[in-house]
PDB file of N, CA and C in Angstrom:
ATOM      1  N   UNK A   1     138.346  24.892 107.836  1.00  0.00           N
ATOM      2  CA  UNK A   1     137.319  25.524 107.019  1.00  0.00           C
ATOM      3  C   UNK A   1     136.176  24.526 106.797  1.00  0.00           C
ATOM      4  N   UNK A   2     134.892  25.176 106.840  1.00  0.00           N
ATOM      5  CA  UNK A   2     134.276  24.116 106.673  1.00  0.00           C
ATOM      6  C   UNK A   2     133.827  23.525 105.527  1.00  0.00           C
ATOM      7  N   UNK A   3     133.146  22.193 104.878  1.00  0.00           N
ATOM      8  CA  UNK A   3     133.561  21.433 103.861  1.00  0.00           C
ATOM      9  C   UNK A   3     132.062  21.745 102.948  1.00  0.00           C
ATOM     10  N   UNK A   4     132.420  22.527 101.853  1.00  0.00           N
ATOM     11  CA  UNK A   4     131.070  22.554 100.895  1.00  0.00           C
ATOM     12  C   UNK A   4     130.437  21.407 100.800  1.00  0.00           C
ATOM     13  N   UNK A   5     129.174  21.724 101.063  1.00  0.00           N
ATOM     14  CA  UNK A   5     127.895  20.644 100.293  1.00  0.00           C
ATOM     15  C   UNK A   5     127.425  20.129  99.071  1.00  0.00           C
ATOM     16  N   UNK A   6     127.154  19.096  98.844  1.00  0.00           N
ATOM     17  CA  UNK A   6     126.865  18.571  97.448  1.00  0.00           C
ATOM     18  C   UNK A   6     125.739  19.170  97.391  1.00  0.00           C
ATOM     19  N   UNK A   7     125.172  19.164  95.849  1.00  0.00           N
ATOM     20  CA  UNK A   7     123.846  19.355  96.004  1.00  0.00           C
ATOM     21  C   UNK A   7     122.532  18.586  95.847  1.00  0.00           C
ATOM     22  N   UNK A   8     122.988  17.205  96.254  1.00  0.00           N
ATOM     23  CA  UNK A   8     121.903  16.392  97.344  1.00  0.00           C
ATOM     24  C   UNK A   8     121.768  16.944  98.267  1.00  0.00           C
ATOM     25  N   UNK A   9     122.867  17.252  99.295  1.00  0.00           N
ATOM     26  CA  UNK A   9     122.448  17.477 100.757  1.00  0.00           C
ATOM     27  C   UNK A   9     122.019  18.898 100.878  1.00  0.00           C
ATOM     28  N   UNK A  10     122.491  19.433  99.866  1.00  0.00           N
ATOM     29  CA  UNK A  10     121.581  21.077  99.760  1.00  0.00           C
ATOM     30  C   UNK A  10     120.165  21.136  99.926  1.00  0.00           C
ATOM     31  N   UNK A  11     119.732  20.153  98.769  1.00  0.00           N
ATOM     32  CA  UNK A  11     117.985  19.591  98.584  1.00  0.00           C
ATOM     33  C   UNK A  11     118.006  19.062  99.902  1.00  0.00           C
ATOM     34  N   UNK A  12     118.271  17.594 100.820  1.00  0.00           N
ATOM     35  CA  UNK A  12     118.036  17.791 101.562  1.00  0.00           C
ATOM     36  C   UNK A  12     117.923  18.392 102.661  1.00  0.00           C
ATOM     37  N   UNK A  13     118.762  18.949 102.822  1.00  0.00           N
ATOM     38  CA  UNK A  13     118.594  20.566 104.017  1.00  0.00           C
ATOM     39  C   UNK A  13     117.477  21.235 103.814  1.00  0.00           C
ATOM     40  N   UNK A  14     117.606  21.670 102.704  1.00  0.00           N
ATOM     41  CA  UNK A  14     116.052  22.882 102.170  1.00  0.00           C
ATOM     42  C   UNK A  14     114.885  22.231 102.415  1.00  0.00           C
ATOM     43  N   UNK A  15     115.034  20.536 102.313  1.00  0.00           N
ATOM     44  CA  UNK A  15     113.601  19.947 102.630  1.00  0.00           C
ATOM     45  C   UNK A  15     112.878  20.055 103.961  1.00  0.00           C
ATOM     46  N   UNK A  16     114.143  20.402 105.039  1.00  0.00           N
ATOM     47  CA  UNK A  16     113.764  20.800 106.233  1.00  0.00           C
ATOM     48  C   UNK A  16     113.257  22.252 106.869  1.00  0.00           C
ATOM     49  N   UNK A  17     113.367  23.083 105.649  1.00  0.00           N
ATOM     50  CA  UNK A  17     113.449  24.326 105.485  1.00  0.00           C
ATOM     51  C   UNK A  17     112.447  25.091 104.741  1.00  0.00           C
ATOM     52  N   UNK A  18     111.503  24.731 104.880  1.00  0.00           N
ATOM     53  CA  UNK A  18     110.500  25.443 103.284  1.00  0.00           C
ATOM     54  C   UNK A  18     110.201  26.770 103.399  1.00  0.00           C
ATOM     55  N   UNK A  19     110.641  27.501 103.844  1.00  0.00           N
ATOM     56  CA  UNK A  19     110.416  29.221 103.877  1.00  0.00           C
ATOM     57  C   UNK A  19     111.689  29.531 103.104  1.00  0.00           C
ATOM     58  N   UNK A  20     112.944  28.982 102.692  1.00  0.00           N
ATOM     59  CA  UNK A  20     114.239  29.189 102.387  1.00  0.00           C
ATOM     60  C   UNK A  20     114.203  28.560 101.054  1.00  0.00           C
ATOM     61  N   UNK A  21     114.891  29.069 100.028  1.00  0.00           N
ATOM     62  CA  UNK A  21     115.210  29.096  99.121  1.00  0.00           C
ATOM     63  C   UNK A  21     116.546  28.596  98.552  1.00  0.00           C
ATOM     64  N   UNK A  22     117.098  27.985  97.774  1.00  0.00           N
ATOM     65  CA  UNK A  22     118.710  28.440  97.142  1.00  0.00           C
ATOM     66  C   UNK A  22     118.598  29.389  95.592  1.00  0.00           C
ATOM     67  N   UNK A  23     119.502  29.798  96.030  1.00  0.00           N
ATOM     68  CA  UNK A  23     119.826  30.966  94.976  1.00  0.00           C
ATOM     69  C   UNK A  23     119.931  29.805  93.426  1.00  0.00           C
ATOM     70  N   UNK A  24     120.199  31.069  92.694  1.00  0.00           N
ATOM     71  CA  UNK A  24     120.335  30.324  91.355  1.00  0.00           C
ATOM     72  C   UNK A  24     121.317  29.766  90.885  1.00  0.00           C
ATOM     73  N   UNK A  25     122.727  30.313  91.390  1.00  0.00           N
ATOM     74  CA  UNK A  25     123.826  29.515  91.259  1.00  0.00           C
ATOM     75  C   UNK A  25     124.087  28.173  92.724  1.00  0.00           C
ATOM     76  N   UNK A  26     123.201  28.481  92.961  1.00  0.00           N
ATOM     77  CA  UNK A  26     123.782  27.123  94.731  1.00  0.00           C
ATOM     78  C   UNK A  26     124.309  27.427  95.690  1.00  0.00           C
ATOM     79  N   UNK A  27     124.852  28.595  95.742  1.00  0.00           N
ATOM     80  CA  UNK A  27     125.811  29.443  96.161  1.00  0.00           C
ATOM     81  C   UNK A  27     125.136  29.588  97.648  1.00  0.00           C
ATOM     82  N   UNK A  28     124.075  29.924  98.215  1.00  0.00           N
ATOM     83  CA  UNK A  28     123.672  30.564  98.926  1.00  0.00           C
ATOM     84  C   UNK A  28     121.540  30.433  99.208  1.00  0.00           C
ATOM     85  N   UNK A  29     121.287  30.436 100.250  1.00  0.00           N
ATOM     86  CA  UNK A  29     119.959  30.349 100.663  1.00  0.00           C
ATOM     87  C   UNK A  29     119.057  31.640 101.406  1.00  0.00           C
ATOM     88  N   UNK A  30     118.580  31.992 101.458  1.00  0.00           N
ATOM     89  CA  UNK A  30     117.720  33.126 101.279  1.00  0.00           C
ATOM     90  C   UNK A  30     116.407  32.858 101.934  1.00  0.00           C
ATOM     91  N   UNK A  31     115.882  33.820 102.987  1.00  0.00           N
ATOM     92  CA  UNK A  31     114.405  34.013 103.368  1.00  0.00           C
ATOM     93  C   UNK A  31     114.188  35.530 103.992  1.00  0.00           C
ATOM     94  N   UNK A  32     112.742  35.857 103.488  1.00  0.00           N
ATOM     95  CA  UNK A  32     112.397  37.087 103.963  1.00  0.00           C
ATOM     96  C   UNK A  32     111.926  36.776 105.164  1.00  0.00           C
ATOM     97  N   UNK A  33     111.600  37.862 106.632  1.00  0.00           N
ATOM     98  CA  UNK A  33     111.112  37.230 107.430  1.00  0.00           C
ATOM     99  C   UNK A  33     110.350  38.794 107.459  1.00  0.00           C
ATOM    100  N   UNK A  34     108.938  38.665 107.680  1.00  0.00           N
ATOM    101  CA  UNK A  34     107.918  39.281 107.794  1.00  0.00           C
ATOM    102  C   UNK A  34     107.324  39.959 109.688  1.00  0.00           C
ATOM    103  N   UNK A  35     107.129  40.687 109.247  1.00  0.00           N
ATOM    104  CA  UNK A  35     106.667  41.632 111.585  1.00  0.00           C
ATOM    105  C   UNK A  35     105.993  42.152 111.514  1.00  0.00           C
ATOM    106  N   UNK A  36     105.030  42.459 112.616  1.00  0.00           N
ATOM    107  CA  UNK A  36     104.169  43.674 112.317  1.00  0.00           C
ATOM    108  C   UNK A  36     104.629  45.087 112.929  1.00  0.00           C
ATOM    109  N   UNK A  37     105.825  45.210 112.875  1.00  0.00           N
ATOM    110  CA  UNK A  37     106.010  46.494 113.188  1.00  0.00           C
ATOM    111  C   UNK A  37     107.960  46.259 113.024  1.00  0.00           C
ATOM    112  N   UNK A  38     107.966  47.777 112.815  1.00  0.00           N
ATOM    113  CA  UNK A  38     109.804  47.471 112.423  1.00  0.00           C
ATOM    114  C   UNK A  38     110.784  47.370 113.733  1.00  0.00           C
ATOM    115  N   UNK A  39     110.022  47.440 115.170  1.00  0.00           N
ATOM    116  CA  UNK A  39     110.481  47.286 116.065  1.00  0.00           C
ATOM    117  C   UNK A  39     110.685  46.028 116.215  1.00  0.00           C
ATOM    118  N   UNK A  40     109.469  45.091 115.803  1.00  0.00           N
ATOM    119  CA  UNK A  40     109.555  43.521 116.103  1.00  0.00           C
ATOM    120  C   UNK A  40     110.917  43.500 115.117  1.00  0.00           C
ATOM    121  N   UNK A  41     110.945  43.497 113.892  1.00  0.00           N
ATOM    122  CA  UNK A  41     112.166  43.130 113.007  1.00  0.00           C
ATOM    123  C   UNK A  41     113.326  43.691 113.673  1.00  0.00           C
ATOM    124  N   UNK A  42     113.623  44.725 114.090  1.00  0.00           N
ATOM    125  CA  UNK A  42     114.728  44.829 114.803  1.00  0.00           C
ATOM    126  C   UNK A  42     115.369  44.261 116.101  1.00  0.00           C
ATOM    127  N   UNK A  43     113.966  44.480 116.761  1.00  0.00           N
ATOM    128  CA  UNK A  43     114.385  43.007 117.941  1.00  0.00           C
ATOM    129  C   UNK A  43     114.918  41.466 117.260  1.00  0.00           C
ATOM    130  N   UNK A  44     114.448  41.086 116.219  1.00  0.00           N
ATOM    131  CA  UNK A  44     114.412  39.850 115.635  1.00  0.00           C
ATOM    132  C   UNK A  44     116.243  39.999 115.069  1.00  0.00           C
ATOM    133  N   UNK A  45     116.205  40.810 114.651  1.00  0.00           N
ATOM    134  CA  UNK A  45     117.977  40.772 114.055  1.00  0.00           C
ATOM    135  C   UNK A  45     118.858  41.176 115.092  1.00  0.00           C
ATOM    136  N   UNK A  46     118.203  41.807 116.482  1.00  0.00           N
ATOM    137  CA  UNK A  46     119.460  42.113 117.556  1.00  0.00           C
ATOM    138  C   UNK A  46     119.566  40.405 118.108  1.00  0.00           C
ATOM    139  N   UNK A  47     118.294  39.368 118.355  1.00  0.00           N
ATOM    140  CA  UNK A  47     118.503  38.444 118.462  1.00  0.00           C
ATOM    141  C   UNK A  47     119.295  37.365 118.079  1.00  0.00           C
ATOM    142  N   UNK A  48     119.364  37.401 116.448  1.00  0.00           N
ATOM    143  CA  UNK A  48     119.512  37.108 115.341  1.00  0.00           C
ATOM    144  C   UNK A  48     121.166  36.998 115.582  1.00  0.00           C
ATOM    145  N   UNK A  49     121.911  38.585 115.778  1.00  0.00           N
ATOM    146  CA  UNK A  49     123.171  38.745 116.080  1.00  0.00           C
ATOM    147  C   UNK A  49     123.830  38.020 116.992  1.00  0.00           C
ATOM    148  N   UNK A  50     123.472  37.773 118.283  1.00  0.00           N
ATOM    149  CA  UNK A  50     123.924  37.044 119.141  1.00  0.00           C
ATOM    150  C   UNK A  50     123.702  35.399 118.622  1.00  0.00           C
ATOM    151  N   UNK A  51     123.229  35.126 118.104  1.00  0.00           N
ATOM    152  CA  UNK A  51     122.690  33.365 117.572  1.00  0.00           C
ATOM    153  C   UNK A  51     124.266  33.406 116.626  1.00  0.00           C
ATOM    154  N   UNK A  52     124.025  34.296 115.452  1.00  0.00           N
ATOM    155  CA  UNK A  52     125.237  34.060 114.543  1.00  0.00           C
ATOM    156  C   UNK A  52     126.647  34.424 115.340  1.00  0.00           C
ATOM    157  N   UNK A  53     126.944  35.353 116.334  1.00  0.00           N
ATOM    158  CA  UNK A  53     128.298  35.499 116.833  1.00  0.00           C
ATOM    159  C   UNK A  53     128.453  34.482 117.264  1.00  0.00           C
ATOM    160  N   UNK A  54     127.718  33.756 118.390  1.00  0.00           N
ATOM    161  CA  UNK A  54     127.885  32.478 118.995  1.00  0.00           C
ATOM    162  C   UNK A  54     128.480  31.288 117.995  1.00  0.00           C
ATOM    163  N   UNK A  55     127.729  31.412 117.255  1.00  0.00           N
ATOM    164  CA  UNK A  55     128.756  30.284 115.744  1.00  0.00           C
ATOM    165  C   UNK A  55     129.414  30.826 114.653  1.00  0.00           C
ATOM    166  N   UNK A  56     130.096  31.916 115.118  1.00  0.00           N
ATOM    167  CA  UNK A  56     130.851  32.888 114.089  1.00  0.00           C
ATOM    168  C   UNK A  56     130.434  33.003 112.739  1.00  0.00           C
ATOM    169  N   UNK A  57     129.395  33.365 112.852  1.00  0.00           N
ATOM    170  CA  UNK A  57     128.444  32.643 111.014  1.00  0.00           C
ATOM    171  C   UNK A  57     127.782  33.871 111.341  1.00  0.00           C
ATOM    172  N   UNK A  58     128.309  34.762 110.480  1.00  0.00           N
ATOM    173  CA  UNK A  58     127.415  35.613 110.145  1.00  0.00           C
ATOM    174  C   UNK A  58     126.882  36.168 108.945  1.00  0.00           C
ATOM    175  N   UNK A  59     125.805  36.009 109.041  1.00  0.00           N
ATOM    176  CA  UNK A  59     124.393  36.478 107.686  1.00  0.00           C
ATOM    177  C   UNK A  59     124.743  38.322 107.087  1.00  0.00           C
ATOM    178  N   UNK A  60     124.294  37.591 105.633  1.00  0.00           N
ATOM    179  CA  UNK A  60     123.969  39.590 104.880  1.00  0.00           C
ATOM    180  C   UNK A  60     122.536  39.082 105.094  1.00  0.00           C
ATOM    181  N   UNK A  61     122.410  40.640 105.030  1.00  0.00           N
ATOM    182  CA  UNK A  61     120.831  40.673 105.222  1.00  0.00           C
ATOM    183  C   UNK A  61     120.830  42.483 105.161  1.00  0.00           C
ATOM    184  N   UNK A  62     119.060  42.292 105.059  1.00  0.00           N
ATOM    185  CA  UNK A  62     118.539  43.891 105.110  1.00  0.00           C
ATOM    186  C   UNK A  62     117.195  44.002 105.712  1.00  0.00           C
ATOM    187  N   UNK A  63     117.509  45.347 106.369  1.00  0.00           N
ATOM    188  CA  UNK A  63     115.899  45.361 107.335  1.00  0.00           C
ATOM    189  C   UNK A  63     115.176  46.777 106.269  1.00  0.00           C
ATOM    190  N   UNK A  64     114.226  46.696 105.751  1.00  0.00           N
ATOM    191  CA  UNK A  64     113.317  47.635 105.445  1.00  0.00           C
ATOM    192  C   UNK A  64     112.251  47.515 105.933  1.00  0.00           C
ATOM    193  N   UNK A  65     112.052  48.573 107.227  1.00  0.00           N
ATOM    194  CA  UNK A  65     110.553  48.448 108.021  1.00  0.00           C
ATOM    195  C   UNK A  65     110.175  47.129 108.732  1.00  0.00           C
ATOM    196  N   UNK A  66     109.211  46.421 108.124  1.00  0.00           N
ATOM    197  CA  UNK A  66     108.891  45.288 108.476  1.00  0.00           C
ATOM    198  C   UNK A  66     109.438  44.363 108.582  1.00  0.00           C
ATOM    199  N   UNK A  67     110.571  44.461 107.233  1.00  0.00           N
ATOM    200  CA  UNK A  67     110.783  42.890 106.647  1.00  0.00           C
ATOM    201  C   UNK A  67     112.518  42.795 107.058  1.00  0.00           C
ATOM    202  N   UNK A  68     112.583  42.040 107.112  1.00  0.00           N
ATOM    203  CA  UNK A  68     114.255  41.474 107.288  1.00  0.00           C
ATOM    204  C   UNK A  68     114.440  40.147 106.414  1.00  0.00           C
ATOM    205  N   UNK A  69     115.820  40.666 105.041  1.00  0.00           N
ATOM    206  CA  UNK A  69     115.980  39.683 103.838  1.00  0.00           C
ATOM    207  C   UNK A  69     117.227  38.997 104.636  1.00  0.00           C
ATOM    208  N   UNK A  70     117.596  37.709 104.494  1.00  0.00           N
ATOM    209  CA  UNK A  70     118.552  37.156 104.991  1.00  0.00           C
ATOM    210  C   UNK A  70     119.066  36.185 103.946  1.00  0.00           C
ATOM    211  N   UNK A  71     120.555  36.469 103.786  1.00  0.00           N
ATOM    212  CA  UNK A  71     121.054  35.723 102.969  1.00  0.00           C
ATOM    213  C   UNK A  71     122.257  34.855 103.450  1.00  0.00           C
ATOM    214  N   UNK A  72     122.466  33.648 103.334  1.00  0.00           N
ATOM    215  CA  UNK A  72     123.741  32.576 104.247  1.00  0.00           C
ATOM    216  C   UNK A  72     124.079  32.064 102.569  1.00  0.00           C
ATOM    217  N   UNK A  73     125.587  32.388 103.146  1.00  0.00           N
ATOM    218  CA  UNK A  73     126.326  31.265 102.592  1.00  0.00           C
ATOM    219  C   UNK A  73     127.753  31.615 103.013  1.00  0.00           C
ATOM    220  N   UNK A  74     128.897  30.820 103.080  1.00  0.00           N
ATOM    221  CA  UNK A  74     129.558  30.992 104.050  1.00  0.00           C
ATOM    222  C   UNK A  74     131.163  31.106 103.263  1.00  0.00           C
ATOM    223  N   UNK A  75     131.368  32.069 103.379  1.00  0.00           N
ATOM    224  CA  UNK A  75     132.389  33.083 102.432  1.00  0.00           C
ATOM    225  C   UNK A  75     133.359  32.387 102.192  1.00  0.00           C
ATOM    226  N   UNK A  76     134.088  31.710 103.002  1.00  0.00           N
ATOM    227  CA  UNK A  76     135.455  31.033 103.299  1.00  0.00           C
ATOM    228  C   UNK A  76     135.804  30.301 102.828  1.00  0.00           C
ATOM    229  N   UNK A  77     134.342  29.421 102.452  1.00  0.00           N
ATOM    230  CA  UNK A  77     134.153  27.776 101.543  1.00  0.00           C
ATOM    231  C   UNK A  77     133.975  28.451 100.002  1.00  0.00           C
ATOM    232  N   UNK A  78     132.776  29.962  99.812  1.00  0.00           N
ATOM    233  CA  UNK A  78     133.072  29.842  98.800  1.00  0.00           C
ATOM    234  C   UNK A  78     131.340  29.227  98.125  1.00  0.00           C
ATOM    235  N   UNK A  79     130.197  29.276  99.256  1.00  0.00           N
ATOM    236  CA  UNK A  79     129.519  28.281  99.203  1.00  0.00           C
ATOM    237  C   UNK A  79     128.532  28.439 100.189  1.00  0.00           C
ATOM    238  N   UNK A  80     127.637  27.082  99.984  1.00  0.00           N
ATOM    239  CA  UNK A  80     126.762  26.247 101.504  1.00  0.00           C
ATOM    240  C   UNK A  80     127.244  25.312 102.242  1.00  0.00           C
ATOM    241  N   UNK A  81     127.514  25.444 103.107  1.00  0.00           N
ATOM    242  CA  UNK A  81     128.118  24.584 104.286  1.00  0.00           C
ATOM    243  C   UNK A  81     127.182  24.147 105.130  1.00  0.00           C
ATOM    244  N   UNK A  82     127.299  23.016 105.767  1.00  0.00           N
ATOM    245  CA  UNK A  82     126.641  22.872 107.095  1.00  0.00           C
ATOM    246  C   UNK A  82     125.874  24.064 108.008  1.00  0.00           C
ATOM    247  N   UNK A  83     127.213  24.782 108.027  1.00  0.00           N
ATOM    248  CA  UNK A  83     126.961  25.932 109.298  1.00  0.00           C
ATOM    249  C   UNK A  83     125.745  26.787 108.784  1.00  0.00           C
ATOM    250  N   UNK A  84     125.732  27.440 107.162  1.00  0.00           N
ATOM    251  CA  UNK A  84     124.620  27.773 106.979  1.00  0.00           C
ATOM    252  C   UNK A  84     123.092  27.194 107.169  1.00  0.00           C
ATOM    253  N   UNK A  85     122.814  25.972 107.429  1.00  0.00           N
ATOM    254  CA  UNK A  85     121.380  25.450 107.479  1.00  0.00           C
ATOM    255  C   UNK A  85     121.583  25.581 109.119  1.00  0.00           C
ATOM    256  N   UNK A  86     122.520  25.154 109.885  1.00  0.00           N
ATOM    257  CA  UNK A  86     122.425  25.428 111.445  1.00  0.00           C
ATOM    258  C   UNK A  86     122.059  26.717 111.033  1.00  0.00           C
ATOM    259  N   UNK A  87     122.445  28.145 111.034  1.00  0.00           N
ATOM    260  CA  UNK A  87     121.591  29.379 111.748  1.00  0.00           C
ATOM    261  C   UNK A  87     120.264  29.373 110.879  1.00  0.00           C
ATOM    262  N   UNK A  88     120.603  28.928 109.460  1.00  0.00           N
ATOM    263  CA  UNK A  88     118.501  29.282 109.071  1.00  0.00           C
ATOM    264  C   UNK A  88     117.454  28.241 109.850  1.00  0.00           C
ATOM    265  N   UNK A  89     118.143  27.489 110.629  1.00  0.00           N
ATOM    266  CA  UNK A  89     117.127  26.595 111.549  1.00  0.00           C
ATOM    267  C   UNK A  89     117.313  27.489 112.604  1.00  0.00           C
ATOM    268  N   UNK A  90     118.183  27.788 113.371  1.00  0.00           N
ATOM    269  CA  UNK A  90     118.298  28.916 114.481  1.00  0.00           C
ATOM    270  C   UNK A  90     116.986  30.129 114.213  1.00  0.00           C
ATOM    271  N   UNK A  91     117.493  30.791 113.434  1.00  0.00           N
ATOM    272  CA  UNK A  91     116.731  31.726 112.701  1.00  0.00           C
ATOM    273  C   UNK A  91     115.156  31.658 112.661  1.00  0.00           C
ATOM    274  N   UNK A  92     114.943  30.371 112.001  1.00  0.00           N
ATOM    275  CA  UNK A  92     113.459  29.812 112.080  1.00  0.00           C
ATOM    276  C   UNK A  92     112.946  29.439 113.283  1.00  0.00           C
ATOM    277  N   UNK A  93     113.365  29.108 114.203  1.00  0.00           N
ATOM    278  CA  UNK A  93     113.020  28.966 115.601  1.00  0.00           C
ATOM    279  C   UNK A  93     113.001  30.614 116.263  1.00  0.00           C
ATOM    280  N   UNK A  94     114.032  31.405 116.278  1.00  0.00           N
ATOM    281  CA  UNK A  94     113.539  32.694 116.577  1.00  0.00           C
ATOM    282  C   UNK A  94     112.346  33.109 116.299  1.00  0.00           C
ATOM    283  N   UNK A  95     112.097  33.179 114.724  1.00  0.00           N
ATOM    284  CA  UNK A  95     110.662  33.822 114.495  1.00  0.00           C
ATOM    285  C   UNK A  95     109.906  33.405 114.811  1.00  0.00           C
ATOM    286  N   UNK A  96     109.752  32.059 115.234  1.00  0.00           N
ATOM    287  CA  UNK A  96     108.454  31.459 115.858  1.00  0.00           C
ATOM    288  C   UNK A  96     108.310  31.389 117.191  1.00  0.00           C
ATOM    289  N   UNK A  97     109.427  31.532 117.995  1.00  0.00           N
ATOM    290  CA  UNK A  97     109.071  31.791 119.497  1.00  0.00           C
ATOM    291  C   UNK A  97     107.970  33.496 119.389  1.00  0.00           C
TER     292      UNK A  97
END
């Protein structure tokens, strides 16, 4: 299982991250990702799917139209793990290709 994060290395993760958020309990990190059309957002989360199966890490999230909300934190731990800042960097590289 993988090993919860302090929350130094939380702050530092997020420092690499500035579109992402942590929740209010620590628990978990959060970003909206913005498209101009709900086709782009759906392409973006069929992408999205294959990134997280590949590292068995898979995101809640919600698509309304444009926007796709994404939320990581990784059930098992209970938490933020490592594995969560790997896909919101994954993630963040999608939207920008």
């Amino acid at each position: 299982m993988p090993e919860l994060l302090s929350f130094a290395a939380k702050e530092f993760a997020l420092a690499e991250l500035p579109h992402w958020t942590l929740s209010e309990d620590g628990n978990s990190i959060e970003r909206t990702f913005t498209f101009r059309s709900f086709a782009r957002a759906f392409g973006f989360m069929s992408s999205a799917a294959i990134l997280a199966e590949k590292l068995n890490h898979h995101p809640t999230w919600t698509n309304t139209y444009n926007k796709v909300e994404v939320l990581l934190t990784t059930h098992d731990a209970g938490g933020l793990t490592e594995l969560d800042f790997k896909l919101a960097r994954k993630l963040d590289k999608l939207f920008e290709a």
